[in-house]
PDB file of N, CA and C in Angstrom:
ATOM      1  N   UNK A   1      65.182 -18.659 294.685  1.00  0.00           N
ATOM      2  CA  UNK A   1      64.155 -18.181 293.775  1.00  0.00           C
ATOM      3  C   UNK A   1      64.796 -17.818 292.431  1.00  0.00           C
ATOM      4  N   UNK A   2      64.256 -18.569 290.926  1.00  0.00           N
ATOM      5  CA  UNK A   2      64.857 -17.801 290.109  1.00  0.00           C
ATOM      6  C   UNK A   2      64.481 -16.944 289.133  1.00  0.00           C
ATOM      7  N   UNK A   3      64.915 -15.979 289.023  1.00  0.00           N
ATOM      8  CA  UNK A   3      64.627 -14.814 288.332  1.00  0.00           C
ATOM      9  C   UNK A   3      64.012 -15.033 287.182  1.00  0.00           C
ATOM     10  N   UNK A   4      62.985 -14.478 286.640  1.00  0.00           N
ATOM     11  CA  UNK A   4      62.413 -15.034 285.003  1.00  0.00           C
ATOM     12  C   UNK A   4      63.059 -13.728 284.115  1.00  0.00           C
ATOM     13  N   UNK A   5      63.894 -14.233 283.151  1.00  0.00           N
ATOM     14  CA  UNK A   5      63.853 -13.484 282.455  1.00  0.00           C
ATOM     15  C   UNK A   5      62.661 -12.236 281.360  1.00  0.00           C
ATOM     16  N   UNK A   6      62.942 -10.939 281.337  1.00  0.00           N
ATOM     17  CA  UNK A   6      61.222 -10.031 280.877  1.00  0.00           C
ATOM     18  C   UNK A   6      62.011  -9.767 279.311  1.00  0.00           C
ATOM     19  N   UNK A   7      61.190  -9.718 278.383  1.00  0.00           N
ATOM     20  CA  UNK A   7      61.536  -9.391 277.233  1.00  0.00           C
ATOM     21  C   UNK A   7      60.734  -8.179 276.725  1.00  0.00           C
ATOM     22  N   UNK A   8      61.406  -7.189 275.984  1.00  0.00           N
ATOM     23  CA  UNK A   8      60.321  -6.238 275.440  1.00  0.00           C
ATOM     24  C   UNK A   8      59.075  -7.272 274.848  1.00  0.00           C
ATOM     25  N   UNK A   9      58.210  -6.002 274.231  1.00  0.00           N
ATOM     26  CA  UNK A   9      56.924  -5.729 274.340  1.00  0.00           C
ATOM     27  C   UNK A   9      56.853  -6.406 272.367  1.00  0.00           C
ATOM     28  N   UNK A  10      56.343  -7.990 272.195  1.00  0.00           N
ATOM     29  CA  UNK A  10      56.795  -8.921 271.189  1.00  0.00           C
ATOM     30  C   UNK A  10      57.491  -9.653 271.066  1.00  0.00           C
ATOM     31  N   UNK A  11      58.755 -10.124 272.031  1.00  0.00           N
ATOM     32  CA  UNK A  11      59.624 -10.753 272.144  1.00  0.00           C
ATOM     33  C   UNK A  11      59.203 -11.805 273.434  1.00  0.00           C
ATOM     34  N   UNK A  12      60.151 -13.362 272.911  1.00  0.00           N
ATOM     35  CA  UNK A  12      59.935 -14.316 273.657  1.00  0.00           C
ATOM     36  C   UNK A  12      61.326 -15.132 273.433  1.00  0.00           C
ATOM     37  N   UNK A  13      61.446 -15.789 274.532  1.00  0.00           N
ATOM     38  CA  UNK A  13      62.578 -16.869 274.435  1.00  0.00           C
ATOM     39  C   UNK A  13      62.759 -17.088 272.523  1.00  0.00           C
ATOM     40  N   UNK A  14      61.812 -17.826 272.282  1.00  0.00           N
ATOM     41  CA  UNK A  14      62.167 -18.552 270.400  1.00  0.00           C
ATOM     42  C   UNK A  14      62.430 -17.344 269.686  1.00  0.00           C
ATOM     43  N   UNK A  15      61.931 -16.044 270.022  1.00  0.00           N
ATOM     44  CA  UNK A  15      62.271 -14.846 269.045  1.00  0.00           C
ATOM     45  C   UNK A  15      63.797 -14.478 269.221  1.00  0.00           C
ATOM     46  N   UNK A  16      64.345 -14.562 270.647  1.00  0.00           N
ATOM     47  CA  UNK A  16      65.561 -14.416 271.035  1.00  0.00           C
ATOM     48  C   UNK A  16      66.659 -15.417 269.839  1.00  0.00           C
ATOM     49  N   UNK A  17      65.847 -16.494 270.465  1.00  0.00           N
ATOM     50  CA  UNK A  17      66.836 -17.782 269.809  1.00  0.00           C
ATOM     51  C   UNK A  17      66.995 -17.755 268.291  1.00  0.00           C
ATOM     52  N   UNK A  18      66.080 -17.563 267.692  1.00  0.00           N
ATOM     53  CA  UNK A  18      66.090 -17.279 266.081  1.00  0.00           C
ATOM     54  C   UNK A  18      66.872 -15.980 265.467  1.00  0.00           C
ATOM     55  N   UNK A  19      67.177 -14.210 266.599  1.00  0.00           N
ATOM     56  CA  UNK A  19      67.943 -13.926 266.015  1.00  0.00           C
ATOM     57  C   UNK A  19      69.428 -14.377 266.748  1.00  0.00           C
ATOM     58  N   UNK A  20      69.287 -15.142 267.964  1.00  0.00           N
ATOM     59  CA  UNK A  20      70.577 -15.334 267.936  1.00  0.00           C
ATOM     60  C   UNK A  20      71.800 -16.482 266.916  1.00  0.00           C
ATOM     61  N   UNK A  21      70.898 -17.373 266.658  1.00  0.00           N
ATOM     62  CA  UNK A  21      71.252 -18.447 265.304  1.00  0.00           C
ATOM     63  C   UNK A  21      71.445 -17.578 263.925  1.00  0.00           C
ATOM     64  N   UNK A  22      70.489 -16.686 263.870  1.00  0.00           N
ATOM     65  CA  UNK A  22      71.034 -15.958 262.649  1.00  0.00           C
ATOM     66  C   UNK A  22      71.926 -15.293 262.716  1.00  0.00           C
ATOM     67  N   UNK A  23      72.656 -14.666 263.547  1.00  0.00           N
ATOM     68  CA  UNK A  23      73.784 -13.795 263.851  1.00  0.00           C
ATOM     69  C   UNK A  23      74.958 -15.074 263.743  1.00  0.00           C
ATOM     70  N   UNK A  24      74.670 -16.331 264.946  1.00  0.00           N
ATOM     71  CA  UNK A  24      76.031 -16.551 264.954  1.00  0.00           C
ATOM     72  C   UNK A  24      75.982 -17.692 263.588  1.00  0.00           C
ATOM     73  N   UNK A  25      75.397 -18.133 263.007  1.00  0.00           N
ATOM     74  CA  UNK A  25      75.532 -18.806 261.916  1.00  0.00           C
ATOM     75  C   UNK A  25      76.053 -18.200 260.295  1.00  0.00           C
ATOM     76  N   UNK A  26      76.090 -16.641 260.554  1.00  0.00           N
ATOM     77  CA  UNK A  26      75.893 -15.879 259.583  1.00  0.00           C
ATOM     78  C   UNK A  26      77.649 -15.645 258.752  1.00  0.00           C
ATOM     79  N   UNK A  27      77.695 -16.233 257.392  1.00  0.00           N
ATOM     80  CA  UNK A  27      79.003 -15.976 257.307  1.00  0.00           C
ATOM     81  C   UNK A  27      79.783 -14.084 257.288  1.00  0.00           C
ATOM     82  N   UNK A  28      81.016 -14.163 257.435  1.00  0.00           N
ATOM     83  CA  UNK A  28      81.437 -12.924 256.978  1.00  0.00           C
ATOM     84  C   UNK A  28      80.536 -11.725 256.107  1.00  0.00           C
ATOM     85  N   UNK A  29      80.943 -12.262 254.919  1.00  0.00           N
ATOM     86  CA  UNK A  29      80.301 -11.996 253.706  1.00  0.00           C
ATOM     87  C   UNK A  29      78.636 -11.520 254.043  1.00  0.00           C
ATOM     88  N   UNK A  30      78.241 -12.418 254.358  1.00  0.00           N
ATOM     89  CA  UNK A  30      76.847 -12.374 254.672  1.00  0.00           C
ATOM     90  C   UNK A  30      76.357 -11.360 255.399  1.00  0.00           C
ATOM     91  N   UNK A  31      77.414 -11.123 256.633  1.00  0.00           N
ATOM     92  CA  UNK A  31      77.057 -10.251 257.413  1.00  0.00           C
ATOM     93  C   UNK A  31      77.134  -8.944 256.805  1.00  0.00           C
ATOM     94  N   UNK A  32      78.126  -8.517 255.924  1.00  0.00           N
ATOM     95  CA  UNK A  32      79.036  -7.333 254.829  1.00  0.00           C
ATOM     96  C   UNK A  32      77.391  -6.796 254.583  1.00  0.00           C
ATOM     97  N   UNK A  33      77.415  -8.116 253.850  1.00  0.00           N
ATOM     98  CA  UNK A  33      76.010  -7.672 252.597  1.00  0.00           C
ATOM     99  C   UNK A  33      74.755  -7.465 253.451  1.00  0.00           C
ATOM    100  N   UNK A  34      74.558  -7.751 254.603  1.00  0.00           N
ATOM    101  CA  UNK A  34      73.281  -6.889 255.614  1.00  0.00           C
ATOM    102  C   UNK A  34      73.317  -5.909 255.763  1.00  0.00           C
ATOM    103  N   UNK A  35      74.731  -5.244 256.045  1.00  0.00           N
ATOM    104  CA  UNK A  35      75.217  -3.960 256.720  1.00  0.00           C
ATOM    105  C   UNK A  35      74.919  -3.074 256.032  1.00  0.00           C
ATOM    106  N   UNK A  36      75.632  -3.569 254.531  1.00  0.00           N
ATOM    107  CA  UNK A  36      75.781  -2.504 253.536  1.00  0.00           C
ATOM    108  C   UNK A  36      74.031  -2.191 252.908  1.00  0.00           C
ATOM    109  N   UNK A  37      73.170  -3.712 252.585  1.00  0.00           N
ATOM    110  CA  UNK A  37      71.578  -3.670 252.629  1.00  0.00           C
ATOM    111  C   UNK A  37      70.733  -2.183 253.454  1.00  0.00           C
ATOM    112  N   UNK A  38      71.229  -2.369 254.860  1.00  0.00           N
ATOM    113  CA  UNK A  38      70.438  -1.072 256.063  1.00  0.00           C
ATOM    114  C   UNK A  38      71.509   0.220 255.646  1.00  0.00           C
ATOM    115  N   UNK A  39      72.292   0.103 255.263  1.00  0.00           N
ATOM    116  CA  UNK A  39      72.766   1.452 254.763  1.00  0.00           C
ATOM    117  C   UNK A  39      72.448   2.192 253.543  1.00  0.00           C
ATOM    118  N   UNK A  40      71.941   1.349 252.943  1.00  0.00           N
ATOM    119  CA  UNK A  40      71.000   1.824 251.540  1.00  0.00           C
ATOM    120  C   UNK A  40      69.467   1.628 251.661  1.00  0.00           C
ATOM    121  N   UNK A  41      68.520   1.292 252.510  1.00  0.00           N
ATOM    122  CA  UNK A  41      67.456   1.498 252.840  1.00  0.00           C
ATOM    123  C   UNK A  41      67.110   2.754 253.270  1.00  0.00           C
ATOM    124  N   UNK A  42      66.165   3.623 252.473  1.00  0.00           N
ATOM    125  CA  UNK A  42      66.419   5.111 252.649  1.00  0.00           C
ATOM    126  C   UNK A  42      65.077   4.805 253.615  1.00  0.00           C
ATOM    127  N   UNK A  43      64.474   4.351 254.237  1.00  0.00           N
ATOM    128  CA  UNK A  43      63.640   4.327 255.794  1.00  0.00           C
ATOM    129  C   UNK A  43      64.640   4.430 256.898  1.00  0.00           C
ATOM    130  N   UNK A  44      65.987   5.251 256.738  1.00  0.00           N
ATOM    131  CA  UNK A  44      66.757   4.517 258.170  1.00  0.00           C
ATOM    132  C   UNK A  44      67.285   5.574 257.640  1.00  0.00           C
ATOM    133  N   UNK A  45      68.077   6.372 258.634  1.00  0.00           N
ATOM    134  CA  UNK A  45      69.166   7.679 258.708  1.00  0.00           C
ATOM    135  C   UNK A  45      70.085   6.638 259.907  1.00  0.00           C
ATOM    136  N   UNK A  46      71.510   6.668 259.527  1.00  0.00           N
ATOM    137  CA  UNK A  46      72.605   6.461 260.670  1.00  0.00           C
ATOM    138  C   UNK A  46      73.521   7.676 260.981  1.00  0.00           C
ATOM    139  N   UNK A  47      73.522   7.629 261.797  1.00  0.00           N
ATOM    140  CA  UNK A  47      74.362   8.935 262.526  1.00  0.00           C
ATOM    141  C   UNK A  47      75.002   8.176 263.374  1.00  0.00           C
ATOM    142  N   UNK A  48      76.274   9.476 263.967  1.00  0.00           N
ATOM    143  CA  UNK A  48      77.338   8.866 264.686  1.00  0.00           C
ATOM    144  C   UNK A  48      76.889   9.715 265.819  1.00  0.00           C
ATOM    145  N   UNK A  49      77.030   9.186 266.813  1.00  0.00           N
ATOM    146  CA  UNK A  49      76.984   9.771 268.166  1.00  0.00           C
ATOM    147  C   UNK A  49      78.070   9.417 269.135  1.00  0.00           C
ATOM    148  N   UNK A  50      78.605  10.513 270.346  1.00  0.00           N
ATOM    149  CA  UNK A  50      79.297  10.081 271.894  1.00  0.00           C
ATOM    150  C   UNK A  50      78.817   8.933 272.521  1.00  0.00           C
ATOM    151  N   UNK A  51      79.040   7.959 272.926  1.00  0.00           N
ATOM    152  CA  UNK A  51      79.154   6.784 273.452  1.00  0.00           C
ATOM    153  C   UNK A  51      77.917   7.246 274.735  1.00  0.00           C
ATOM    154  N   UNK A  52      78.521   8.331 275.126  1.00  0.00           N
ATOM    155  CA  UNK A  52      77.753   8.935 276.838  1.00  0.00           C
ATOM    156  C   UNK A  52      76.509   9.213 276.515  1.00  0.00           C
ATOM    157  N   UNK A  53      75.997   9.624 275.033  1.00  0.00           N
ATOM    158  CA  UNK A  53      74.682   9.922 274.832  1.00  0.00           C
ATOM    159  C   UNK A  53      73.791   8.878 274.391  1.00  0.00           C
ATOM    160  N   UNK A  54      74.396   7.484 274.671  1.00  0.00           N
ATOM    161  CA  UNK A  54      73.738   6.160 274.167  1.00  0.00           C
ATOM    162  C   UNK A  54      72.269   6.522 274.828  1.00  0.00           C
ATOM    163  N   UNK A  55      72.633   6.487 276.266  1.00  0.00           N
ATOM    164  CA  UNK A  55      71.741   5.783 277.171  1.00  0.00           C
ATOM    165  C   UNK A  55      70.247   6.820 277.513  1.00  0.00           C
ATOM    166  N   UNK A  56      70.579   8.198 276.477  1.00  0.00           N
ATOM    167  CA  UNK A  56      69.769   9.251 276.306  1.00  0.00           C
ATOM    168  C   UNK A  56      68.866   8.898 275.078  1.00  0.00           C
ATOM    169  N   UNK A  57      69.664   8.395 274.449  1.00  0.00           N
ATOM    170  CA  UNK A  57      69.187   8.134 272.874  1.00  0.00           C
ATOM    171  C   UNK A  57      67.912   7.167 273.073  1.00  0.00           C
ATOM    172  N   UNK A  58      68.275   6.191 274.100  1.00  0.00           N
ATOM    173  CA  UNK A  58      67.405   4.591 274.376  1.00  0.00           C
ATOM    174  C   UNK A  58      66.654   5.496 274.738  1.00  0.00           C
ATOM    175  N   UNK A  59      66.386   6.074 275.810  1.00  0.00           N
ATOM    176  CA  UNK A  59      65.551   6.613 276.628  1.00  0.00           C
ATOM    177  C   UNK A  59      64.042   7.450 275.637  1.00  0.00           C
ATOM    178  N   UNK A  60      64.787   8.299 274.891  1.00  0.00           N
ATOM    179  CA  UNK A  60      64.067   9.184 273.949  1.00  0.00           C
ATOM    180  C   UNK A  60      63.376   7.660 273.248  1.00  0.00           C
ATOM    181  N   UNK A  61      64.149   7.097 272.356  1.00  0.00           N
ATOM    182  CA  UNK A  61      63.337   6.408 271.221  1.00  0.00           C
ATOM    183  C   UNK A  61      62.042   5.084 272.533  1.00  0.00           C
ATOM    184  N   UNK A  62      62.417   4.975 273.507  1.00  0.00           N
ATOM    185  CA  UNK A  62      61.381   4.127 274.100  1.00  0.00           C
ATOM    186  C   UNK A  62      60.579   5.038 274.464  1.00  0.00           C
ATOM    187  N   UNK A  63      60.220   6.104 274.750  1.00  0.00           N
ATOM    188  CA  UNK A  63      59.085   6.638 274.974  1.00  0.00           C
ATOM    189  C   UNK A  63      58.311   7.130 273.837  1.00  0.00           C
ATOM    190  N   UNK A  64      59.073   7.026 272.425  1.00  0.00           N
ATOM    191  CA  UNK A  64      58.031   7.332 271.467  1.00  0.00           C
ATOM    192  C   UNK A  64      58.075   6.781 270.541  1.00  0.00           C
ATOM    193  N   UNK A  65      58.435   5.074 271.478  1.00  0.00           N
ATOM    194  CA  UNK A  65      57.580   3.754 270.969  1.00  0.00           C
ATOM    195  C   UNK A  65      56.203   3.897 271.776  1.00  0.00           C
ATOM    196  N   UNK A  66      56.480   4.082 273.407  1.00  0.00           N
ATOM    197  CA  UNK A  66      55.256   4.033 274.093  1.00  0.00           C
ATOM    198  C   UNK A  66      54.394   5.132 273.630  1.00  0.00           C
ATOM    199  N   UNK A  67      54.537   6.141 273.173  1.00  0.00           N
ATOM    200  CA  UNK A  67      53.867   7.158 272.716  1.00  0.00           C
ATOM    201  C   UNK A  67      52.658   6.552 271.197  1.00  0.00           C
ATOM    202  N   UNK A  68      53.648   6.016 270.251  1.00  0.00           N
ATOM    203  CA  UNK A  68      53.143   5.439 269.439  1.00  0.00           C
ATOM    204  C   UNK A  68      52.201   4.685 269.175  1.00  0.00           C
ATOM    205  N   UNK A  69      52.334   3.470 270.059  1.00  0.00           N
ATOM    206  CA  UNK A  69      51.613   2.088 270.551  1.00  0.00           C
ATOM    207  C   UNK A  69      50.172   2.298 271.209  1.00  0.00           C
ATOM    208  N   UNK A  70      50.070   4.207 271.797  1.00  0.00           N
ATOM    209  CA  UNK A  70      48.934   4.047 272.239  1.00  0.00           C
ATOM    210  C   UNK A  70      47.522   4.838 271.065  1.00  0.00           C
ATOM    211  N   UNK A  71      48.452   5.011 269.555  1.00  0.00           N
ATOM    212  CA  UNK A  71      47.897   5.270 269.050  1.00  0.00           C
ATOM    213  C   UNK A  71      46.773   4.471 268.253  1.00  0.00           C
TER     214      UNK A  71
END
């Protein structure tokens, strides 16, 4: 039996595939100038966090996507 791959909630195989071509097609440079782009977009705060509190972090921000979505 084989397993079907589940994608979040908007995502499909071609959405996968399109950012994965953009990542690996993407030169150096290119990539620089994205990074540095989301680091100057003042809609976005980056913070540094413990590695161990990743999987707390996911947890929090998916429930208030689901929180959101039922607005």
């Amino acid at each position: 039996m084989t397993r079907q791959s589940q994608y979040p909630k908007g995502w499909d195989g071609a959405r996968v595939k399109r950012v994965l071509d953009h990542y690996e097609t993407q030169s150096e440079d290119e990539a620089i100038a994205e990074d540095e782009a989301a680091y100057e977009d003042e809609e976005q705060t980056f913070i540094e966090v413990p590695n161990d509190l990743i999987p707390v972090i996911r947890e929090l921000l998916a429930k208030r996507s689901d929180m959101t979505s039922n607005i």
